[in-house]
PDB file of N, CA and C in Angstrom:
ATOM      1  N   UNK A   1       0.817  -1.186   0.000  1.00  0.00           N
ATOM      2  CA  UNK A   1       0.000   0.000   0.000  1.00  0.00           C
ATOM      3  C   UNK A   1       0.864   1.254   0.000  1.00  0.00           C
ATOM      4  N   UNK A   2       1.967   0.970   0.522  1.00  0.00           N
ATOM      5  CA  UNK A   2       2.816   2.112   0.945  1.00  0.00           C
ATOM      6  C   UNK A   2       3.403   2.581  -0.544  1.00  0.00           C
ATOM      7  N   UNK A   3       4.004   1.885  -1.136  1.00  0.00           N
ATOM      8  CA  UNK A   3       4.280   2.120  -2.559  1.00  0.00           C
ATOM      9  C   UNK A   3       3.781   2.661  -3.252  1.00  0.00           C
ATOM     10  N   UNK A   4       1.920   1.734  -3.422  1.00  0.00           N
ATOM     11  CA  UNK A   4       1.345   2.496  -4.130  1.00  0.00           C
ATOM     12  C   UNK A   4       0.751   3.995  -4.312  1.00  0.00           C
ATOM     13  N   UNK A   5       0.868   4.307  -2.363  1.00  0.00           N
ATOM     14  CA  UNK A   5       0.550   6.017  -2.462  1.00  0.00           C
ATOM     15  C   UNK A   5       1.077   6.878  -2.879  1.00  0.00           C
ATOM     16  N   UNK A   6       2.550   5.828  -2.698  1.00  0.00           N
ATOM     17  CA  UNK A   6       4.077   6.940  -2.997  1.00  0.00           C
ATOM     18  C   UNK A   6       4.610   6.869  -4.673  1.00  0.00           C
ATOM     19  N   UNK A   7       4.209   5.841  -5.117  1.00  0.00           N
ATOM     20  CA  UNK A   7       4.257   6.136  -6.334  1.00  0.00           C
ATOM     21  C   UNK A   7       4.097   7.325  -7.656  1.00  0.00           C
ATOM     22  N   UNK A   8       5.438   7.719  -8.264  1.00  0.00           N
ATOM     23  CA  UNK A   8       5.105   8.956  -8.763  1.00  0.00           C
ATOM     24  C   UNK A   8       5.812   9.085 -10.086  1.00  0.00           C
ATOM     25  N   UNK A   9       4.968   8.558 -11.090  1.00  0.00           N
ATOM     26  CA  UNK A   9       5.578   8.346 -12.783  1.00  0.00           C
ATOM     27  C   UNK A   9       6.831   9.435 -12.947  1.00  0.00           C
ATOM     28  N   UNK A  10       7.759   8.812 -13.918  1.00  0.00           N
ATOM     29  CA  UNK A  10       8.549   9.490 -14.293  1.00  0.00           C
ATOM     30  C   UNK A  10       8.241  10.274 -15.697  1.00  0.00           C
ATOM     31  N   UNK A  11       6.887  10.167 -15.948  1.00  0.00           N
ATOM     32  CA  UNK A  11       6.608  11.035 -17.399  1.00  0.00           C
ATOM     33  C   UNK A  11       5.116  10.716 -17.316  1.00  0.00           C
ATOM     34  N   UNK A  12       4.383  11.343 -18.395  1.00  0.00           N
ATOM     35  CA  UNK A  12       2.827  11.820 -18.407  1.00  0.00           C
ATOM     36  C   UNK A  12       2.353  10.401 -18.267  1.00  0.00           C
ATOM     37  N   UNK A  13       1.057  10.161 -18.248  1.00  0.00           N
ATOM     38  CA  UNK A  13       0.220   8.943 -18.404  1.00  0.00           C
ATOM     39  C   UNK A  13      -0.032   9.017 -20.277  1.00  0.00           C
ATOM     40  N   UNK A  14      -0.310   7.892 -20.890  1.00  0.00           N
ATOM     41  CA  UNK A  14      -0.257   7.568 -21.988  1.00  0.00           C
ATOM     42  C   UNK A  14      -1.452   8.527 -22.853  1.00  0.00           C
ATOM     43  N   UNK A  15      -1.270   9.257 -23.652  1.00  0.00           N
ATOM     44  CA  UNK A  15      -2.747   9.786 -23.969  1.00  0.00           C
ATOM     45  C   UNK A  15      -3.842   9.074 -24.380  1.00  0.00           C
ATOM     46  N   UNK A  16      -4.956   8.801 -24.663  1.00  0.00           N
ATOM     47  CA  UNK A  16      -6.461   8.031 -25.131  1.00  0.00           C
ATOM     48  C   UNK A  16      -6.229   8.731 -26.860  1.00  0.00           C
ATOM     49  N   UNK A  17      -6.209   7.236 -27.342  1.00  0.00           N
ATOM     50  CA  UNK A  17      -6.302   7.267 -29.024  1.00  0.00           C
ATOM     51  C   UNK A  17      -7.587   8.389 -28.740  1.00  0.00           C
ATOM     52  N   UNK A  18      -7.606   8.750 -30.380  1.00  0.00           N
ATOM     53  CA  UNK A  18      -8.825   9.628 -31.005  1.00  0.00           C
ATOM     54  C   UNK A  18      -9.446   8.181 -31.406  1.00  0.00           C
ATOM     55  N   UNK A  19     -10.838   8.775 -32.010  1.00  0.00           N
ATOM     56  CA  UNK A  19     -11.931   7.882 -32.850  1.00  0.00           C
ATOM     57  C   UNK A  19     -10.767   7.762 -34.194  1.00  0.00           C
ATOM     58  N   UNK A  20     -10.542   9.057 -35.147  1.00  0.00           N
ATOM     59  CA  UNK A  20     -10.138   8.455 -35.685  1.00  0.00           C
ATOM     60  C   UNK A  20      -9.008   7.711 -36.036  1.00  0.00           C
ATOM     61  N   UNK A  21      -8.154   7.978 -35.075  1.00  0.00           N
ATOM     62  CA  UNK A  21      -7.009   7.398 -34.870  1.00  0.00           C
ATOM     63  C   UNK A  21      -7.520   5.665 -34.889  1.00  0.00           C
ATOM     64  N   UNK A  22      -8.046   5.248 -33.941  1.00  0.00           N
ATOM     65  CA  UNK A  22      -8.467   4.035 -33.775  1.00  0.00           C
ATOM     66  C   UNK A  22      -9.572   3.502 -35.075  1.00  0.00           C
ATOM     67  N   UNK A  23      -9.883   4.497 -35.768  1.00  0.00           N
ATOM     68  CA  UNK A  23     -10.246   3.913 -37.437  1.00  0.00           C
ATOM     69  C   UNK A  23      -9.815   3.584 -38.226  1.00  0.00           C
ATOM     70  N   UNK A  24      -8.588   4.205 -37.893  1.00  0.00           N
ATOM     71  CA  UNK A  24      -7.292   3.905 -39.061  1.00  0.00           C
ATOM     72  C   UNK A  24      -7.059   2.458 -39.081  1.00  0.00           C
ATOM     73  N   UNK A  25      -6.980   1.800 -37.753  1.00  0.00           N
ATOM     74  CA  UNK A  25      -6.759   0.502 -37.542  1.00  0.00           C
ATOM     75  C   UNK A  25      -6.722  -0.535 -38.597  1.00  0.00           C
ATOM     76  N   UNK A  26      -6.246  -1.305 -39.924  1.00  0.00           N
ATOM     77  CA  UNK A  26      -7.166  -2.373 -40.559  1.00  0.00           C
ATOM     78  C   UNK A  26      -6.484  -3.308 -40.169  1.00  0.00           C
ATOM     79  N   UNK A  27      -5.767  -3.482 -39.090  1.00  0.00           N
ATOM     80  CA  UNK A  27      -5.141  -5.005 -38.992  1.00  0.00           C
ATOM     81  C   UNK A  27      -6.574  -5.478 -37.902  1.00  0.00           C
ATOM     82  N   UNK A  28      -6.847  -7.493 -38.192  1.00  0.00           N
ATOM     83  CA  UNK A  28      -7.501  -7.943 -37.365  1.00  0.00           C
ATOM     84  C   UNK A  28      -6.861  -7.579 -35.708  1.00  0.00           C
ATOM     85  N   UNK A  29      -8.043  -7.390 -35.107  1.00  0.00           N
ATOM     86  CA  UNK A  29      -7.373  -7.002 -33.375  1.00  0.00           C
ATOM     87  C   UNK A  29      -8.133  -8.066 -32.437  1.00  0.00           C
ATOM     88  N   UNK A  30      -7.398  -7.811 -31.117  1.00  0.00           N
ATOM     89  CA  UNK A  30      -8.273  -8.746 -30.080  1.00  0.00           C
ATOM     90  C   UNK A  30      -7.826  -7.799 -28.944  1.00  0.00           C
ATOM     91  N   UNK A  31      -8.717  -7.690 -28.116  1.00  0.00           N
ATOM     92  CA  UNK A  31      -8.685  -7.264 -27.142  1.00  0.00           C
ATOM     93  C   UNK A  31      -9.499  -7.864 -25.671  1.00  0.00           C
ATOM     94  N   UNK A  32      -8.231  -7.666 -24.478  1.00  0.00           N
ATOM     95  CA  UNK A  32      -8.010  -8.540 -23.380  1.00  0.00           C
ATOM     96  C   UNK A  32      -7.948  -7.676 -22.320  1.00  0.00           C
ATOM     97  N   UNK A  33      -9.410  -6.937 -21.666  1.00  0.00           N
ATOM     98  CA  UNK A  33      -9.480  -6.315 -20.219  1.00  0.00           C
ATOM     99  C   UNK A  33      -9.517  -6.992 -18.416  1.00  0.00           C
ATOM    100  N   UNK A  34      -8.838  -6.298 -17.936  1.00  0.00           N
ATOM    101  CA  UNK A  34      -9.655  -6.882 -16.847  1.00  0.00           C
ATOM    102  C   UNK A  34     -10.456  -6.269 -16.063  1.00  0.00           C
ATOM    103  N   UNK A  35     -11.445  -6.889 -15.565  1.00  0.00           N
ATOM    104  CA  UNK A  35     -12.424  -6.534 -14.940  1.00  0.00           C
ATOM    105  C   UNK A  35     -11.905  -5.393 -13.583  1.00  0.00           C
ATOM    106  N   UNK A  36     -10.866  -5.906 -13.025  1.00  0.00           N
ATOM    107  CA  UNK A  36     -10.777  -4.925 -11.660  1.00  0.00           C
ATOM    108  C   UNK A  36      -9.763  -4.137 -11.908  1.00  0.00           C
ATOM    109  N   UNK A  37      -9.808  -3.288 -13.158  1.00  0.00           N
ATOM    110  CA  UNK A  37      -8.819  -2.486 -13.714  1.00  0.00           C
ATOM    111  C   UNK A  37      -9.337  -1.066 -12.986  1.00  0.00           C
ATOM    112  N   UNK A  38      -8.378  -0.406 -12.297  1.00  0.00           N
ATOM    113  CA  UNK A  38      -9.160   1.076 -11.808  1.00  0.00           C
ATOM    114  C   UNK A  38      -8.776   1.987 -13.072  1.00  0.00           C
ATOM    115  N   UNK A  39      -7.877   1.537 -13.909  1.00  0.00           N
ATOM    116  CA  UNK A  39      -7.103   2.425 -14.912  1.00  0.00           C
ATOM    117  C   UNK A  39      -8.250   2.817 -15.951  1.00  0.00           C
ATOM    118  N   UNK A  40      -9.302   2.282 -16.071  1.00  0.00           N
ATOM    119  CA  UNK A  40     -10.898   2.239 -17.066  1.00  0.00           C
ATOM    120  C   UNK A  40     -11.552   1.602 -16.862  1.00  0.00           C
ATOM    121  N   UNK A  41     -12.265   2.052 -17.814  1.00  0.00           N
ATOM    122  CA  UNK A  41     -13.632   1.241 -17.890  1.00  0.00           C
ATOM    123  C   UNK A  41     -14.294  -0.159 -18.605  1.00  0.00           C
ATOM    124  N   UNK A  42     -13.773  -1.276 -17.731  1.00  0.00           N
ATOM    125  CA  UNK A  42     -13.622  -2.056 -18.723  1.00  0.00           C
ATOM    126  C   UNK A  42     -14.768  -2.344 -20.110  1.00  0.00           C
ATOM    127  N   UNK A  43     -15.715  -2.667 -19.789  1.00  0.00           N
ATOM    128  CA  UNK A  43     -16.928  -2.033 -19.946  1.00  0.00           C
ATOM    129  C   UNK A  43     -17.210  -1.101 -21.520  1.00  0.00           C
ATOM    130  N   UNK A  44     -17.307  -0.342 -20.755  1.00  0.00           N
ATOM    131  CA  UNK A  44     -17.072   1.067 -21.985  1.00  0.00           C
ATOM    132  C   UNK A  44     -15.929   0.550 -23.032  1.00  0.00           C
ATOM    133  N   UNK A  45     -14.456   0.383 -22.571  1.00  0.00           N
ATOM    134  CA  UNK A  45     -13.313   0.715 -23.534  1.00  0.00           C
ATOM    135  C   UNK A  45     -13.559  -0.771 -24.531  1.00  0.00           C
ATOM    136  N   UNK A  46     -14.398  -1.503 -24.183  1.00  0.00           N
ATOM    137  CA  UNK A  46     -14.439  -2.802 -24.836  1.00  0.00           C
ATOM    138  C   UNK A  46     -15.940  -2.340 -26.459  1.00  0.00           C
ATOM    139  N   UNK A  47     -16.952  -1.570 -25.587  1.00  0.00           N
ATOM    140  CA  UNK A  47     -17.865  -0.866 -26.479  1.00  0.00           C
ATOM    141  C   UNK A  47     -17.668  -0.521 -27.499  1.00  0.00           C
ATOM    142  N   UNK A  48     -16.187   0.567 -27.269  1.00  0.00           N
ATOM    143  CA  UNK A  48     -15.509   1.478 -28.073  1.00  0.00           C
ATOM    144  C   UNK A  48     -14.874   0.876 -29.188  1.00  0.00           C
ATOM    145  N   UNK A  49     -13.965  -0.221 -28.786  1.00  0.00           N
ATOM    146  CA  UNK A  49     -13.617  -1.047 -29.411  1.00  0.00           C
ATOM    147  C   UNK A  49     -14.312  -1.868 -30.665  1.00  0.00           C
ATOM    148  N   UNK A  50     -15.331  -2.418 -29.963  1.00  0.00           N
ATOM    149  CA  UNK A  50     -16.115  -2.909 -31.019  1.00  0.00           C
ATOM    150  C   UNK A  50     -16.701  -1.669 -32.560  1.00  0.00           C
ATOM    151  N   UNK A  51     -17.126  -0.593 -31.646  1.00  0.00           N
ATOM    152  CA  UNK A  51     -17.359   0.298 -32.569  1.00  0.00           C
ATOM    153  C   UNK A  51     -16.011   0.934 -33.419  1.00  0.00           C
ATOM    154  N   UNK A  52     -15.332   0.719 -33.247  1.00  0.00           N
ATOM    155  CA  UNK A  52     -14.523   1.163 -33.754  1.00  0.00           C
ATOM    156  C   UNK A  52     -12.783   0.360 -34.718  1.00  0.00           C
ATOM    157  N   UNK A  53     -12.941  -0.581 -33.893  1.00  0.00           N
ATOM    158  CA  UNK A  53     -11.863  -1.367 -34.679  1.00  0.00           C
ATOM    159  C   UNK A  53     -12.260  -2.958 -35.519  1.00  0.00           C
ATOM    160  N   UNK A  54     -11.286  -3.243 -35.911  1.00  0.00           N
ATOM    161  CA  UNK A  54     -11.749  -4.604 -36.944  1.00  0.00           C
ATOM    162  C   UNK A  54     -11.397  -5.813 -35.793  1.00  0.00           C
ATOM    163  N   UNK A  55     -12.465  -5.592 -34.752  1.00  0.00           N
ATOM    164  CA  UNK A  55     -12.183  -6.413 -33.478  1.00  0.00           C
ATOM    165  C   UNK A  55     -12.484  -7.881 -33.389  1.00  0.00           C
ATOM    166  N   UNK A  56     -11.547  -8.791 -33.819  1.00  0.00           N
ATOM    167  CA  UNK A  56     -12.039 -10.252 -34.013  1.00  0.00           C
ATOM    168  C   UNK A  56     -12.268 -11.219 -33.034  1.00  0.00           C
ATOM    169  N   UNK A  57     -12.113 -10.531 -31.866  1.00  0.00           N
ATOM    170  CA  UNK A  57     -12.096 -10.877 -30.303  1.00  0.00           C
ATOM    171  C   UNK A  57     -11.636  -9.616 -29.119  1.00  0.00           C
ATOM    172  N   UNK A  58     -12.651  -9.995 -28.254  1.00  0.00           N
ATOM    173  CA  UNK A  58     -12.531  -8.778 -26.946  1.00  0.00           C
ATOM    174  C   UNK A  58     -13.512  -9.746 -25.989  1.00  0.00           C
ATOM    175  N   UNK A  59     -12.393  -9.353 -24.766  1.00  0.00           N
ATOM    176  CA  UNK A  59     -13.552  -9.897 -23.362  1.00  0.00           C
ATOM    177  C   UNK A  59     -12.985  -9.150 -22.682  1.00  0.00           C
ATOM    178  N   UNK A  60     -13.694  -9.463 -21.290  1.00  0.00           N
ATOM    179  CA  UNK A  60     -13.294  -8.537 -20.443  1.00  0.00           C
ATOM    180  C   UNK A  60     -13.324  -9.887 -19.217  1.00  0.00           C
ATOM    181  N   UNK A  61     -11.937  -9.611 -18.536  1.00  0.00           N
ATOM    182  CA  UNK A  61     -11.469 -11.000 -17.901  1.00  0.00           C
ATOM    183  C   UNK A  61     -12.065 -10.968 -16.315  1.00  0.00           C
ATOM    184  N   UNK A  62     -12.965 -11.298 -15.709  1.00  0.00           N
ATOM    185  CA  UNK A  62     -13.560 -11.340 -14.223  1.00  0.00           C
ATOM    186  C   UNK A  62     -12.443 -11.401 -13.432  1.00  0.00           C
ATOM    187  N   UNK A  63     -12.457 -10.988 -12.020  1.00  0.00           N
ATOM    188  CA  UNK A  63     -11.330 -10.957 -11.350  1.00  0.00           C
ATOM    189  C   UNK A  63      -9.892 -11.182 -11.614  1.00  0.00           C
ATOM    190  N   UNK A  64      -9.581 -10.317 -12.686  1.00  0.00           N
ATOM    191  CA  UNK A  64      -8.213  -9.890 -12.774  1.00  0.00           C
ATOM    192  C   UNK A  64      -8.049  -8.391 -12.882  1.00  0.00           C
ATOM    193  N   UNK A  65      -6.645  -7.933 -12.161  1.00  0.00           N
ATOM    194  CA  UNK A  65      -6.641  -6.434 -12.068  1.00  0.00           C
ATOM    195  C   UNK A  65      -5.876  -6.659 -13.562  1.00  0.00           C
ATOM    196  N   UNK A  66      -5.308  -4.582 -13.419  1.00  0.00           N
ATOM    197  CA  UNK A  66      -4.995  -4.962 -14.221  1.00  0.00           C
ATOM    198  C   UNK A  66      -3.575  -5.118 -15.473  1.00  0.00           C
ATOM    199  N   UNK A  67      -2.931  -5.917 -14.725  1.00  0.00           N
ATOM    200  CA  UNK A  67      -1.289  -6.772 -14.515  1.00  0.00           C
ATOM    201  C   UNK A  67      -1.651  -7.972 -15.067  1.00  0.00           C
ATOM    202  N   UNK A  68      -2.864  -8.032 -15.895  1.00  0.00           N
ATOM    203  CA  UNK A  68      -3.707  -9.581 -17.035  1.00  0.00           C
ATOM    204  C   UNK A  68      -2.126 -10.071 -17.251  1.00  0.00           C
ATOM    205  N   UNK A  69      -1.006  -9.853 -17.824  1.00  0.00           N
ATOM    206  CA  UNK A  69      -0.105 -11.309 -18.141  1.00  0.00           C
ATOM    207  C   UNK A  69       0.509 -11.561 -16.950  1.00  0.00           C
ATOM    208  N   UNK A  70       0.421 -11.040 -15.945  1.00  0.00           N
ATOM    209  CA  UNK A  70       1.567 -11.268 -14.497  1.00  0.00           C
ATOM    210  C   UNK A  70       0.563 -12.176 -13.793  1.00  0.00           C
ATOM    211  N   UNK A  71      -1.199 -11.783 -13.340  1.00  0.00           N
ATOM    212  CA  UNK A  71      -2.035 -12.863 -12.728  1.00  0.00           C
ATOM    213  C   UNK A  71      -2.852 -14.054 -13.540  1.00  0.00           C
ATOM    214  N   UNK A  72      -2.571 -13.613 -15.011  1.00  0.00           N
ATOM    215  CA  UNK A  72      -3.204 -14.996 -15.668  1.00  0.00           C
ATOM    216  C   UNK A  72      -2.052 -14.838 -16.795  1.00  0.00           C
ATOM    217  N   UNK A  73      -0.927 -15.538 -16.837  1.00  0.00           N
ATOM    218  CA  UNK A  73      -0.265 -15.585 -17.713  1.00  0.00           C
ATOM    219  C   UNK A  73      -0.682 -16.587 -18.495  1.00  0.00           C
ATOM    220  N   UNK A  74      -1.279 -17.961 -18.557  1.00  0.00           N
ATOM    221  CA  UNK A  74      -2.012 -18.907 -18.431  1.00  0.00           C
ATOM    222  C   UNK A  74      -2.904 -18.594 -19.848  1.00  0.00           C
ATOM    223  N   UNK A  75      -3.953 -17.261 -19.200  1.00  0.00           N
ATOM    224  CA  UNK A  75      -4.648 -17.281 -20.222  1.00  0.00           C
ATOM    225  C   UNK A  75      -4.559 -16.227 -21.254  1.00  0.00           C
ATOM    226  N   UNK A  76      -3.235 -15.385 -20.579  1.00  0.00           N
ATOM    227  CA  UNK A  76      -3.011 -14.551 -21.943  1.00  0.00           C
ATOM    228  C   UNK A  76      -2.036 -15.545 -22.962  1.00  0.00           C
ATOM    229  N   UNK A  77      -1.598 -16.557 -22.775  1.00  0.00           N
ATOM    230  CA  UNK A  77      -0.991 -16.935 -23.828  1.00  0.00           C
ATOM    231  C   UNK A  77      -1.561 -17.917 -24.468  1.00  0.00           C
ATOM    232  N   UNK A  78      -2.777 -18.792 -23.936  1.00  0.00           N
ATOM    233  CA  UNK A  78      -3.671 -19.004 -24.695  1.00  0.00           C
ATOM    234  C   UNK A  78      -4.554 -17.891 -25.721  1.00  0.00           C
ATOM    235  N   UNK A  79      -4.648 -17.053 -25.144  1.00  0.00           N
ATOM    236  CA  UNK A  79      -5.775 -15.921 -25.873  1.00  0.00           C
ATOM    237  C   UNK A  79      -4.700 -15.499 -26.661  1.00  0.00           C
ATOM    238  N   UNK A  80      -3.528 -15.477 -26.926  1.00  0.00           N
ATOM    239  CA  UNK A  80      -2.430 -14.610 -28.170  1.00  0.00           C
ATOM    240  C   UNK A  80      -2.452 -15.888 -29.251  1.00  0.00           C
ATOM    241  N   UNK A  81      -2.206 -17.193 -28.504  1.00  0.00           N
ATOM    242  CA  UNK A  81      -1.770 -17.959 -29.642  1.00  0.00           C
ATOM    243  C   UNK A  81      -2.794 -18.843 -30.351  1.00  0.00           C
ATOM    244  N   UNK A  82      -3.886 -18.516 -29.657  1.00  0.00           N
ATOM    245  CA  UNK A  82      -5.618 -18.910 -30.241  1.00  0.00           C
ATOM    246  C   UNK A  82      -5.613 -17.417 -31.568  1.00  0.00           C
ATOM    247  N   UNK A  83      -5.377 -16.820 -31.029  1.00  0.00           N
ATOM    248  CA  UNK A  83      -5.864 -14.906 -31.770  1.00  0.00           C
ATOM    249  C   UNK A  83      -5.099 -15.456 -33.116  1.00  0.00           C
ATOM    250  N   UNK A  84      -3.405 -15.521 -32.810  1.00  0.00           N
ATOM    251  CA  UNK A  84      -2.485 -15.873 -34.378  1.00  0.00           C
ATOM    252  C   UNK A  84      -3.244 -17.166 -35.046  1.00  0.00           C
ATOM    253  N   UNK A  85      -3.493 -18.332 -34.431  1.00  0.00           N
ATOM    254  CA  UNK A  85      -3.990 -19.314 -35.044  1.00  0.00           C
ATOM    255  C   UNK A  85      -5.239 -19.184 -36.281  1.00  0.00           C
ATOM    256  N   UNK A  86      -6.172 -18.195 -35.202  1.00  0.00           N
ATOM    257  CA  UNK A  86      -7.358 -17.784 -36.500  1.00  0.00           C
ATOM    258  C   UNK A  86      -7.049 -16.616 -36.949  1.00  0.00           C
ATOM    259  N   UNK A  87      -6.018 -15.741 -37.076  1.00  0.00           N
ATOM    260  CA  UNK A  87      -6.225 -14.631 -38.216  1.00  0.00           C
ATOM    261  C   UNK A  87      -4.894 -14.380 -38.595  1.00  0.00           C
ATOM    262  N   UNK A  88      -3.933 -16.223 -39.477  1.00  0.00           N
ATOM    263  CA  UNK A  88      -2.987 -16.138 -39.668  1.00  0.00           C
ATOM    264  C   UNK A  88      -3.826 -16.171 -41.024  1.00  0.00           C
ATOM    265  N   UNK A  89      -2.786 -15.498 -42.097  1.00  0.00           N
ATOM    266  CA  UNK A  89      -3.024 -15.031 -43.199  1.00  0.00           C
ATOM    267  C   UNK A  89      -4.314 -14.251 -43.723  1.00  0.00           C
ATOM    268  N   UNK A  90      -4.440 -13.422 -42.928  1.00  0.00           N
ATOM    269  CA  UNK A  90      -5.686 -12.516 -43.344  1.00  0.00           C
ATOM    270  C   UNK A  90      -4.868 -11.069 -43.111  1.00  0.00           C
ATOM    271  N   UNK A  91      -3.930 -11.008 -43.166  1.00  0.00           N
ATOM    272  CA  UNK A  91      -3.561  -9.755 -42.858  1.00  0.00           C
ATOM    273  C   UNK A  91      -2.687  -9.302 -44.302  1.00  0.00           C
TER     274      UNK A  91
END
């Protein structure tokens, strides 16, 4: 806890793509939230997603914060090498 109060980035937080930035997108995507992320909304940013990118997969992972390859490494490397398996040669 102590860390985390004291914690203090060494540079800005990442900015939020635009719409159309995230239109530009045409590669197939997948996207992998977790649910107890305080960083967003998992929710919403998964919405967005759909509306907006060529999204061939998105979930949003139940009790995981959100450090998804450090507490389920397990199932992020199932979910990467399932993702390459179906959208090898479509790109």
């Amino acid at each position: 806890m102590l860390s985390a109060r004291a914690f203090r980035p060494y540079r800005s937080p990442a900015r939020r793509f635009t719409d159309d930035e995230l239109r530009r997108v045409t590669v197939p995507t997948q996207l992998v939230l977790a649910a107890r992320t305080t960083l967003m909304r998992p929710g919403r940013a998964l919405a967005r997603a759909r509306r907006l990118l060529p999204l061939r997969h998105g979930e949003i992972v139940p009790g995981i914060g959100h450090a998804i390859p450090l507490e389920a490494p397990e199932l992020v490397t199932d979910r990467v090498l399932g993702f390459v398996d179906r959208t090898a040669g479509q790109v």
